[in-house]
N, C-alpha and C. Protein backbone atom coordinates (compact mmCIF):
# COMPACT_ATOMS: atom_id res chain seq x y z
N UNK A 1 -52.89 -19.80 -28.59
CA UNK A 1 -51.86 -20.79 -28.45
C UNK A 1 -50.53 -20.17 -28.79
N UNK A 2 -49.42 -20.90 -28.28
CA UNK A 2 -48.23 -20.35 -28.68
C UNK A 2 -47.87 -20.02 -30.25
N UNK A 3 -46.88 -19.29 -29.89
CA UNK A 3 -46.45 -18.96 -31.75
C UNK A 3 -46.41 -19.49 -32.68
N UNK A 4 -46.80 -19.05 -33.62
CA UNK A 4 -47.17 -19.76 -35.20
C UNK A 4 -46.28 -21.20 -35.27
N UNK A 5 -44.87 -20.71 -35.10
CA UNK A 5 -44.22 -21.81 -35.31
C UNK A 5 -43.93 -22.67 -34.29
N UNK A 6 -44.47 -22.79 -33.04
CA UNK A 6 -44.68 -23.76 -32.16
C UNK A 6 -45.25 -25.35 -32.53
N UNK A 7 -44.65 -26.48 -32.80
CA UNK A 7 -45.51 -27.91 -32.82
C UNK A 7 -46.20 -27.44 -31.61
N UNK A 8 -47.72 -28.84 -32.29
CA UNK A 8 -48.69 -29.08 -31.72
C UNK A 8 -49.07 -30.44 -30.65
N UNK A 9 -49.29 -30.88 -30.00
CA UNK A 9 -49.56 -32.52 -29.59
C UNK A 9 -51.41 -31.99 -29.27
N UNK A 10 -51.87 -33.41 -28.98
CA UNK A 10 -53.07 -33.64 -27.93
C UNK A 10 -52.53 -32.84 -27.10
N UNK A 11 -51.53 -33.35 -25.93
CA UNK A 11 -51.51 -33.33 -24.47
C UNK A 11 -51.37 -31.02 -24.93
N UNK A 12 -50.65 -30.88 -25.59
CA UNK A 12 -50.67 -29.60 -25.47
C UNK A 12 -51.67 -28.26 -26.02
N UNK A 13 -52.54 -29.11 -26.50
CA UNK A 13 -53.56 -27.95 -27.08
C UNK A 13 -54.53 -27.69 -25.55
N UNK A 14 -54.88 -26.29 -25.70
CA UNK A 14 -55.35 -26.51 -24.29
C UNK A 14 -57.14 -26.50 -24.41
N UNK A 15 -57.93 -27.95 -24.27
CA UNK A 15 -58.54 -28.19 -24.35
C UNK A 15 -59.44 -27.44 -23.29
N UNK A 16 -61.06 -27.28 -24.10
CA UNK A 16 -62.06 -26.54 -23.24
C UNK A 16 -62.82 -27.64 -22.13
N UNK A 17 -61.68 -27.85 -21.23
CA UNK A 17 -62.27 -28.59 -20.39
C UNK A 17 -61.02 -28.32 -18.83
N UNK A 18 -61.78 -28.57 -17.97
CA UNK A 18 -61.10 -27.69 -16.79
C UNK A 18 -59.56 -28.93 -16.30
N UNK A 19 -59.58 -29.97 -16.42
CA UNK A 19 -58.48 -30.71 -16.19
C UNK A 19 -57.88 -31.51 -18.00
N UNK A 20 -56.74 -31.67 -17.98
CA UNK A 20 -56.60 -32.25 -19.54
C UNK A 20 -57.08 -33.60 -19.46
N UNK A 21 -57.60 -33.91 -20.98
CA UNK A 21 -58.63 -35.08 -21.15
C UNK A 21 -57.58 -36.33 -21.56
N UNK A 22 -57.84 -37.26 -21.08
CA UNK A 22 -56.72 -38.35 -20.96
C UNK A 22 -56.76 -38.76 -23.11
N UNK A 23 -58.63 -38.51 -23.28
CA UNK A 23 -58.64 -39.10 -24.67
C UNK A 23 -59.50 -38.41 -25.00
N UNK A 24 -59.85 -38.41 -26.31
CA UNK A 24 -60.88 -37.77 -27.12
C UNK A 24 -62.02 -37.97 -26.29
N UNK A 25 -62.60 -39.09 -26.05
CA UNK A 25 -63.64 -39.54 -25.59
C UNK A 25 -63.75 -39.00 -24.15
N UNK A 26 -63.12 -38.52 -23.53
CA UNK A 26 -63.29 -37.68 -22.31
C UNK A 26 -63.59 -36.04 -22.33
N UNK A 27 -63.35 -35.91 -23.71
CA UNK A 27 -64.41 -34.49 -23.74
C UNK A 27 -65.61 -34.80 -24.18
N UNK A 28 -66.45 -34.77 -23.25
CA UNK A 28 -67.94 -34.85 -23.19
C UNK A 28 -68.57 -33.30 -22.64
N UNK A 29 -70.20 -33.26 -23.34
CA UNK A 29 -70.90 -32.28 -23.08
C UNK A 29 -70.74 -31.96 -21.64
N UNK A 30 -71.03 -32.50 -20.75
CA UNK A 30 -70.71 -32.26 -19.06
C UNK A 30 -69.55 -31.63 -19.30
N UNK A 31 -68.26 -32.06 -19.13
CA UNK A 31 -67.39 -31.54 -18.84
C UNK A 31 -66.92 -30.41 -19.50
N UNK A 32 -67.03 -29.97 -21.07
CA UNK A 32 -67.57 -28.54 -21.61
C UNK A 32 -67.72 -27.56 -21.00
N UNK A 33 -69.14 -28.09 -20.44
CA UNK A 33 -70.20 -27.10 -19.73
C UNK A 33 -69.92 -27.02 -18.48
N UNK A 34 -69.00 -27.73 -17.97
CA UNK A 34 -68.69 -27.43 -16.57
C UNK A 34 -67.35 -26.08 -16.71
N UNK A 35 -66.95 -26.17 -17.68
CA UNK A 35 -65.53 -25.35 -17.52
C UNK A 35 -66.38 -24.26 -18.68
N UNK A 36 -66.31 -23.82 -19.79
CA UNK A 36 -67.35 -23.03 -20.45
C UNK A 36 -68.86 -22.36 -19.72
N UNK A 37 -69.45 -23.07 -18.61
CA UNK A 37 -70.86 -22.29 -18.56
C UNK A 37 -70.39 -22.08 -17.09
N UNK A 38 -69.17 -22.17 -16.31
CA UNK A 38 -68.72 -22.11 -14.81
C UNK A 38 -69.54 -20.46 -14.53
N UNK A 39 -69.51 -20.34 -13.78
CA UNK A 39 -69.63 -19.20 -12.53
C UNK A 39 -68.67 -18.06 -13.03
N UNK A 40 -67.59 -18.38 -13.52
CA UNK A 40 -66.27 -18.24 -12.88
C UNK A 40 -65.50 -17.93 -14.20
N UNK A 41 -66.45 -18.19 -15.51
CA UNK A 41 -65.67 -18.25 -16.97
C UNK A 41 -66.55 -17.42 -17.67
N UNK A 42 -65.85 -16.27 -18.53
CA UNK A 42 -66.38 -15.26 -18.99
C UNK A 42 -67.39 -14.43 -18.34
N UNK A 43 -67.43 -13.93 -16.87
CA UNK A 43 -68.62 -13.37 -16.50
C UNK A 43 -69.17 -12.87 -17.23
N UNK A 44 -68.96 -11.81 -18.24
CA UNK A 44 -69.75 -10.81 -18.63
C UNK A 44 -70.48 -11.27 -19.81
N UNK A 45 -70.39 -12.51 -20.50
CA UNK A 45 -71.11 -12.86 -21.28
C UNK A 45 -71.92 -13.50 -21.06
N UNK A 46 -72.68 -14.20 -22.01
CA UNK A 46 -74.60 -15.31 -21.67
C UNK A 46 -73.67 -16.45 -21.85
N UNK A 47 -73.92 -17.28 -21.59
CA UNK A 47 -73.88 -18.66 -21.65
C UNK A 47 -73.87 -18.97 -23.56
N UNK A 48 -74.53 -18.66 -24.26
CA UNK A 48 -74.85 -18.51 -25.40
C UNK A 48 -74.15 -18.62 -26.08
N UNK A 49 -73.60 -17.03 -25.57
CA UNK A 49 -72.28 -16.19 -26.19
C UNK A 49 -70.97 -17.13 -25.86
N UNK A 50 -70.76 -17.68 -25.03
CA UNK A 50 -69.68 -18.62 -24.91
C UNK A 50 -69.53 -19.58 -25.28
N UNK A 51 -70.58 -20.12 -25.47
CA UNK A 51 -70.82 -21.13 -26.19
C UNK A 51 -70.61 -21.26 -27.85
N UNK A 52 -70.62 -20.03 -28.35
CA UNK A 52 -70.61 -19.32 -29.83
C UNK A 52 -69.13 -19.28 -30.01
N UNK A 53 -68.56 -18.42 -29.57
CA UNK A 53 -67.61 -18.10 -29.07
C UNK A 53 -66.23 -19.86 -29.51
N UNK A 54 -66.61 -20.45 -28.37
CA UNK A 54 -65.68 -21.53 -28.21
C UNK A 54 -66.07 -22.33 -29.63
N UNK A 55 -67.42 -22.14 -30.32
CA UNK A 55 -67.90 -23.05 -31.66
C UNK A 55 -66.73 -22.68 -32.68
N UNK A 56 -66.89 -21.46 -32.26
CA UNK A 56 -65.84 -20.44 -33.75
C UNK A 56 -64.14 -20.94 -33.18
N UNK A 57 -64.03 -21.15 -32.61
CA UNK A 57 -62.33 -21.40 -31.81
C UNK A 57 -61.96 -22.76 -32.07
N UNK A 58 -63.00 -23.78 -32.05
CA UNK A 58 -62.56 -25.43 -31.90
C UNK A 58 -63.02 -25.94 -32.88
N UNK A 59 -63.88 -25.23 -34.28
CA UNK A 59 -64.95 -25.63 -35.24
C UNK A 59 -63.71 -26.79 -35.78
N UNK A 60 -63.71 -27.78 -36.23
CA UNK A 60 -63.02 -28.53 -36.85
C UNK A 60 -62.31 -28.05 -38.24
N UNK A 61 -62.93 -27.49 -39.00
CA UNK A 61 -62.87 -26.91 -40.73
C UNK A 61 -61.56 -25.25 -40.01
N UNK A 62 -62.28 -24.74 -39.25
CA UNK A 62 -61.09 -23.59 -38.82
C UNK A 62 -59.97 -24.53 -38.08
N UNK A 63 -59.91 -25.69 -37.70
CA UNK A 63 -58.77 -26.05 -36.98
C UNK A 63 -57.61 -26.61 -38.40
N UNK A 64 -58.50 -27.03 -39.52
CA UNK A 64 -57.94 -27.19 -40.54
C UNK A 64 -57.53 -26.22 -41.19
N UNK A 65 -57.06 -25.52 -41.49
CA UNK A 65 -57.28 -24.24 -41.47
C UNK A 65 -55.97 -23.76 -41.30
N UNK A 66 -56.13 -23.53 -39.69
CA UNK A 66 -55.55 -22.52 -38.69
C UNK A 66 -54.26 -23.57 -38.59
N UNK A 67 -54.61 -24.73 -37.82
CA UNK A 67 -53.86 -25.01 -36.83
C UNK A 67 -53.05 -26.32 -37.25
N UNK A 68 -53.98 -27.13 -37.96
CA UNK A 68 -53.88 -28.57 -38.18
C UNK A 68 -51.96 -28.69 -38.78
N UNK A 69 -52.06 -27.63 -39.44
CA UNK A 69 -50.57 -28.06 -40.24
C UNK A 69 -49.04 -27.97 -38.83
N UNK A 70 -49.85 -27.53 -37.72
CA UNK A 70 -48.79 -27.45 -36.81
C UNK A 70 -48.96 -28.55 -35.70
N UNK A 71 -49.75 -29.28 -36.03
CA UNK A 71 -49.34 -30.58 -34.78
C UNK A 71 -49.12 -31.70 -35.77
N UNK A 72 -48.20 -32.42 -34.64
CA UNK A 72 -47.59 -33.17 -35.04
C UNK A 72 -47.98 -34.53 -35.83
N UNK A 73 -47.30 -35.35 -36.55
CA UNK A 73 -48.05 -35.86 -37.34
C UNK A 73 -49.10 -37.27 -36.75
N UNK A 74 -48.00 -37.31 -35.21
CA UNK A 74 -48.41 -38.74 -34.95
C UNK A 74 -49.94 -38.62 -34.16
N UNK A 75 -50.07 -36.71 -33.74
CA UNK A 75 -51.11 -36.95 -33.03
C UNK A 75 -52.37 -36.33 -34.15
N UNK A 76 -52.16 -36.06 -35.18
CA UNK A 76 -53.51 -35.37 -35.91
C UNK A 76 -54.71 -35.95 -36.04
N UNK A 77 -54.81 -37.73 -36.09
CA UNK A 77 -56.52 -38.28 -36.25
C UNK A 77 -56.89 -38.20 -34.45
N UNK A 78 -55.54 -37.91 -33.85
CA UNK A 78 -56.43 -37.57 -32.38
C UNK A 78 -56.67 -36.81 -31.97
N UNK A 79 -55.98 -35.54 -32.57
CA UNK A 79 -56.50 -34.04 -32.51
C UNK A 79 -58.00 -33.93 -33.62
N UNK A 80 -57.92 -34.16 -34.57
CA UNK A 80 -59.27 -34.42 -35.49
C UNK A 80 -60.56 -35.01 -34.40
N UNK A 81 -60.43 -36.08 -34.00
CA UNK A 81 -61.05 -37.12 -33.06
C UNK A 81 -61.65 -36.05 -32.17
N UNK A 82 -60.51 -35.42 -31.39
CA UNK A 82 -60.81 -34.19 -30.38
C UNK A 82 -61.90 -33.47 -30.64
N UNK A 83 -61.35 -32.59 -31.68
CA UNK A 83 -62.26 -31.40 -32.45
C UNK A 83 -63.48 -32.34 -32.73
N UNK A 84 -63.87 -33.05 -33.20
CA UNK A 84 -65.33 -33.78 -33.61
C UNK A 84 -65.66 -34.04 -32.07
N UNK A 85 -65.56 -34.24 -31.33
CA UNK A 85 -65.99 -34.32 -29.76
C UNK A 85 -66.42 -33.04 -29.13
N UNK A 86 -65.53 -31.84 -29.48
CA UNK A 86 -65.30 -30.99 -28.88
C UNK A 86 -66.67 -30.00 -29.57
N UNK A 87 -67.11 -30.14 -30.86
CA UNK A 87 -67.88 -29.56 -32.07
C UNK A 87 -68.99 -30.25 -31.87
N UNK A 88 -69.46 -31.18 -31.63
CA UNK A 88 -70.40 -32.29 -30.97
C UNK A 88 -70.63 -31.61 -29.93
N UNK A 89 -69.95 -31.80 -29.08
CA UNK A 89 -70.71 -31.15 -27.42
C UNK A 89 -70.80 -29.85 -27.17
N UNK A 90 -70.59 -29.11 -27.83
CA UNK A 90 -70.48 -27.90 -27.95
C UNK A 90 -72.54 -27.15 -28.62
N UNK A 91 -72.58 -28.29 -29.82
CA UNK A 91 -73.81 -27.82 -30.67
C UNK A 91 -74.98 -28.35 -29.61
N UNK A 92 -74.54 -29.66 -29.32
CA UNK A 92 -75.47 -30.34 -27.60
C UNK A 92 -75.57 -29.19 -26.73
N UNK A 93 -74.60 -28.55 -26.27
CA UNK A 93 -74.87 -27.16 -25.27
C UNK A 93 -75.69 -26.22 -26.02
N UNK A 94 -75.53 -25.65 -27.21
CA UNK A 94 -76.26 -24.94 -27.58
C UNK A 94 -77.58 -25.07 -28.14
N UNK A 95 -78.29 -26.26 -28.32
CA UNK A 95 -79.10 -27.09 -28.24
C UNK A 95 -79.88 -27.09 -26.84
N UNK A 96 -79.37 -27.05 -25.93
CA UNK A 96 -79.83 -27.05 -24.71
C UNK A 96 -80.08 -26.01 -24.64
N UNK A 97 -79.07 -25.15 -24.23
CA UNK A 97 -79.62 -23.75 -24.15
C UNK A 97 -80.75 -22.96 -24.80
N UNK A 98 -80.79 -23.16 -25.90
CA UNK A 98 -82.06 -22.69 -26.69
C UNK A 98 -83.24 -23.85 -25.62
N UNK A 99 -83.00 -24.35 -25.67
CA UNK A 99 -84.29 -25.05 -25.28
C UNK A 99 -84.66 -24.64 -23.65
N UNK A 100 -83.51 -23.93 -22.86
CA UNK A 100 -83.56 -23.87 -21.90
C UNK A 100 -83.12 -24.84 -20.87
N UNK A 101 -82.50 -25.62 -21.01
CA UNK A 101 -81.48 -26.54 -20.43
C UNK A 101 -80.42 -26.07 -20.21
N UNK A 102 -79.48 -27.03 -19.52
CA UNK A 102 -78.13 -26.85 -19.25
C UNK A 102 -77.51 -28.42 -18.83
């Protein structure tokens, strides 16, 4: 993401999903896995690995962390909201995958 000292919104974090999500509730496991397990996203890794990967990037506790103190104040229980959606469908993919799903 942009520079340290860049504010944050919803609309501008760039969410792991291939079009921006109108609301929290529109990042769902499907749409994840459609932009994360694509054809077309990370060739050279497993599905797995990307999946790992994006866990460590969107984990909620690292967004607290990292990021949280730079968005803004009005959008943080919807960036929070986000990340618990985003950390949710994410462990669902990897859940699947072990099991051999998708």
């Amino acid at each position: 993401m942009a520079g340290e000292s860049t504010y944050l919104t919803y609309s501008s974090i760039p969410w792991p999903v291939a079009s921006e999500p109108l609301a929290p509730s529109s990042l769902t496991p499907s749409r994840i896995s459609e932009f994360l397990l694509s054809t077309t996203h990370s060739t050279l890794k497993s599905p797995m690995d990307r999946l790992r990967d994006a866990m460590k990037l969107w984990h909620p506790d690292k967004w607290e962390g990292k990021h949280m103190s730079r968005v803004v104040d009005t959008d943080k229980e919807t960036v929070r909201e986000a990340l618990g959606m985003v950390a949710r469908g994410l462990i669902e993919l990897m859940h699947a995958q072990k099991l051999g799903r998708q």
